[in-house]
C-alpha atoms as a PDB file:
ATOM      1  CA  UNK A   1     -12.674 -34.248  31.972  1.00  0.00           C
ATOM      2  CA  UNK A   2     -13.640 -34.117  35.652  1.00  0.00           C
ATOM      3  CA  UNK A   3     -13.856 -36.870  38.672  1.00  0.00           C
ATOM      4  CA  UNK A   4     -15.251 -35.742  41.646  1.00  0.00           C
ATOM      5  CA  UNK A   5     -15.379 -38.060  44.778  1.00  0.00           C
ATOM      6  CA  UNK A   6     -16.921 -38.463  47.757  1.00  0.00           C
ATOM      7  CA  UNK A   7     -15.989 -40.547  50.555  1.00  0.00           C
ATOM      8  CA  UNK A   8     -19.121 -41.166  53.758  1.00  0.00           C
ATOM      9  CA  UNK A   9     -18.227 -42.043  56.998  1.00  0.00           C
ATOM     10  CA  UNK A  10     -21.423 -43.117  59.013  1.00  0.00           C
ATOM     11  CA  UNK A  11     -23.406 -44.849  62.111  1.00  0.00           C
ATOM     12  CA  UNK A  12     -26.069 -47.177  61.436  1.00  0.00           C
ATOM     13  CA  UNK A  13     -28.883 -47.978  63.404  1.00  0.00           C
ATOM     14  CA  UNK A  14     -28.071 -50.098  66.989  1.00  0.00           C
ATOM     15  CA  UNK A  15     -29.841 -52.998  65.580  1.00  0.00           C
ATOM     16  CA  UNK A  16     -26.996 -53.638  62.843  1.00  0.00           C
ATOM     17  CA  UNK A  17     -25.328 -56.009  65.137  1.00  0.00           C
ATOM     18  CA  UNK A  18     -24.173 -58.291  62.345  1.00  0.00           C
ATOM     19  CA  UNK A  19     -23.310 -57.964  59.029  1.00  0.00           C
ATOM     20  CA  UNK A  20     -26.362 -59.007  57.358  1.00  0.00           C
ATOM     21  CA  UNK A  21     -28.481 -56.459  59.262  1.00  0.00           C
ATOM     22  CA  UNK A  22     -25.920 -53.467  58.119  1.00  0.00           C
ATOM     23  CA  UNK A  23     -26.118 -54.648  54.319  1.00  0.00           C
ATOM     24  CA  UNK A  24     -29.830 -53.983  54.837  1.00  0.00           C
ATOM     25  CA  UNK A  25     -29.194 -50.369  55.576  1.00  0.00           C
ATOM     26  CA  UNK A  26     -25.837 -50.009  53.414  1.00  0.00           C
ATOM     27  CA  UNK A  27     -27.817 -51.579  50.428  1.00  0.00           C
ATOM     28  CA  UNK A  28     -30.633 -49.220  50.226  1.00  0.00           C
ATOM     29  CA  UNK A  29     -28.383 -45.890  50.438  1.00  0.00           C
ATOM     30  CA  UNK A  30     -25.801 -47.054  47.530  1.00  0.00           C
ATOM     31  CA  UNK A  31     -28.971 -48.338  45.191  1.00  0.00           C
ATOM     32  CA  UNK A  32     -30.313 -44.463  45.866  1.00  0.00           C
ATOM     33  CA  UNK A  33     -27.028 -42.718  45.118  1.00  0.00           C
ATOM     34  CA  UNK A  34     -26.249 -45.100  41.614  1.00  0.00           C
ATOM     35  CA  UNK A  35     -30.178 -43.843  40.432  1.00  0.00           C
ATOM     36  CA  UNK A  36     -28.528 -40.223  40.304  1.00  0.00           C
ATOM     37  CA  UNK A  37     -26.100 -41.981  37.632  1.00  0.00           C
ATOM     38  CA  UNK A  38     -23.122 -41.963  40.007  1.00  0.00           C
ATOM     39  CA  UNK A  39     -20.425 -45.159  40.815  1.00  0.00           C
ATOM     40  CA  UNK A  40     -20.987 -46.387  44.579  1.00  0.00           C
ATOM     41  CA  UNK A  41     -20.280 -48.473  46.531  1.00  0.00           C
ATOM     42  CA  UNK A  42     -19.231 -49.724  50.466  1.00  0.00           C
ATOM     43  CA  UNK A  43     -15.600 -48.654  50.571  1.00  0.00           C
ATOM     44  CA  UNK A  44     -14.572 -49.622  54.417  1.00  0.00           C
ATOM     45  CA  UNK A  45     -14.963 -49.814  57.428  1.00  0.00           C
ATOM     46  CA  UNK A  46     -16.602 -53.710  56.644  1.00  0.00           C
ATOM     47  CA  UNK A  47     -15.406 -55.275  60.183  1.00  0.00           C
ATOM     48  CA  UNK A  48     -17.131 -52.894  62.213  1.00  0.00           C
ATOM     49  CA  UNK A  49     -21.364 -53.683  62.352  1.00  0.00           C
ATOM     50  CA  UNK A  50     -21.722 -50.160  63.502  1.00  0.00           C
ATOM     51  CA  UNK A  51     -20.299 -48.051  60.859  1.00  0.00           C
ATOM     52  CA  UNK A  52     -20.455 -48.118  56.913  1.00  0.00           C
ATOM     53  CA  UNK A  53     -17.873 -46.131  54.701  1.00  0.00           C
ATOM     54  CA  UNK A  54     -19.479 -45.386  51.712  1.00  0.00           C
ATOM     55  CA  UNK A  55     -17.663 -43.778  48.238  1.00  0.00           C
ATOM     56  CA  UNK A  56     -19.224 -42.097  45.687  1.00  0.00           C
ATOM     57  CA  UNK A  57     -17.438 -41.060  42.071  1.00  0.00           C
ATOM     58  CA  UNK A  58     -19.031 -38.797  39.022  1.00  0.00           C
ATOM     59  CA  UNK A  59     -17.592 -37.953  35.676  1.00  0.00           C
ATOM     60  CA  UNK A  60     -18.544 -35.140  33.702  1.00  0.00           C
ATOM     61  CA  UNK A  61     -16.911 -32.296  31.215  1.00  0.00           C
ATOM     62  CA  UNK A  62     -17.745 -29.540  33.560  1.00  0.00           C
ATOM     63  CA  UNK A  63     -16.647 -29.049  36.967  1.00  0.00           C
ATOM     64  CA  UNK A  64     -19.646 -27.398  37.783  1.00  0.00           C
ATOM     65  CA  UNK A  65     -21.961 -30.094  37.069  1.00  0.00           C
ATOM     66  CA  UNK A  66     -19.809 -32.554  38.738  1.00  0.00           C
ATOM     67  CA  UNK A  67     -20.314 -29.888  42.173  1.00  0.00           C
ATOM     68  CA  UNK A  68     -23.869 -30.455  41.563  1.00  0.00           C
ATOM     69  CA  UNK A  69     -23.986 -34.078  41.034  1.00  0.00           C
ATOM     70  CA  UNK A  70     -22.036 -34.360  44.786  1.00  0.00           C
ATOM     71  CA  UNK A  71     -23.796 -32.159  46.484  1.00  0.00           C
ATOM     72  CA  UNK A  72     -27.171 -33.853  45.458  1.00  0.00           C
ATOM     73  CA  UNK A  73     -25.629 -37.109  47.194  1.00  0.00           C
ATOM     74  CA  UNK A  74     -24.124 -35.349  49.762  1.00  0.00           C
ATOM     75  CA  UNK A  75     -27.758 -34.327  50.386  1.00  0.00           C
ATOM     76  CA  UNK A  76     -29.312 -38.120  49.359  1.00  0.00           C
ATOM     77  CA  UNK A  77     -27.228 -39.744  52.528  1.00  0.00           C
ATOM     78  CA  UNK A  78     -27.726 -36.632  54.872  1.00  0.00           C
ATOM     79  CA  UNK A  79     -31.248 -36.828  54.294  1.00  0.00           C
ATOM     80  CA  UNK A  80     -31.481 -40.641  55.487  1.00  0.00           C
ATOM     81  CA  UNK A  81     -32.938 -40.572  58.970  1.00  0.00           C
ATOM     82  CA  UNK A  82     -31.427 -44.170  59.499  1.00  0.00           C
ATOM     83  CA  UNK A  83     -27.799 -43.146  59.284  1.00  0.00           C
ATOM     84  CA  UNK A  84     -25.396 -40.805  61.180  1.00  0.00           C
ATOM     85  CA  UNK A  85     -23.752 -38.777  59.153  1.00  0.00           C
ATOM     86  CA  UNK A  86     -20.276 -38.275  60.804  1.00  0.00           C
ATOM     87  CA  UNK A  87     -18.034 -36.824  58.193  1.00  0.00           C
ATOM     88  CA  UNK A  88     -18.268 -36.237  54.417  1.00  0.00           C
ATOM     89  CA  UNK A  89     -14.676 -36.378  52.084  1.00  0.00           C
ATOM     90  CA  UNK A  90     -14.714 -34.445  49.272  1.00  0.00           C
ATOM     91  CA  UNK A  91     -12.232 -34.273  46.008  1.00  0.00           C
ATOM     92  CA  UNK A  92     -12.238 -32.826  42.584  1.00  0.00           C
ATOM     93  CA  UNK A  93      -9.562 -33.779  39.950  1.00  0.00           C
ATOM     94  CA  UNK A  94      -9.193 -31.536  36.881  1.00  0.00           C
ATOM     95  CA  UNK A  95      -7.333 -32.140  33.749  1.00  0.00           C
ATOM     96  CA  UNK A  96      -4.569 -30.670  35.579  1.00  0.00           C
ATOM     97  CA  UNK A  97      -3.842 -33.397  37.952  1.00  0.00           C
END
């Protein structure tokens, strides 16, 4: 068995000022990235309007496939013109671990 993760830090929009204007962009990405049959979810960063932390996990029995499965959210959230992409966290955990 292998767990990949991902971990998003990014800027929203100027106009998420308060919290329930971020949840309308934060909401949209992590309904996207759970229809390619991953776990996600806001993981930090909740005090700050500005920025959204966003975490991503996948299962599979094949490292390979779980590569593919984070680069096609990897790609999902860069693709978002409403976001800032400032850094993407990336871990894969083997049987070995």
């Amino acid at each position: 068995m292998f767990t990949g993760t991902l971990e998003f830090d990014v800027v929203l929009p100027a106009d998420s000022r308060n919290l329930k204007a971020k949840r309308g962009y934060v909401r949209p990405v992590v309904a996207a990235l759970r229809r390619l049959e991953v776990s996600a979810a806001e993981v930090g960063l909740q005090d700050l309007h500005g920025r959204a932390a966003i975490g991503v996990a996948a299962v599979a029995g094949d490292p390979h496939h779980v590569g593919e499965v984070l680069d096609a959210c990897e790609r999902l959230v860069a693709g978002r013109p409403e976001l800032e992409l400032l850094s993407v966290r990336r871990r894969l955990h083997g049987d070995d671990d």
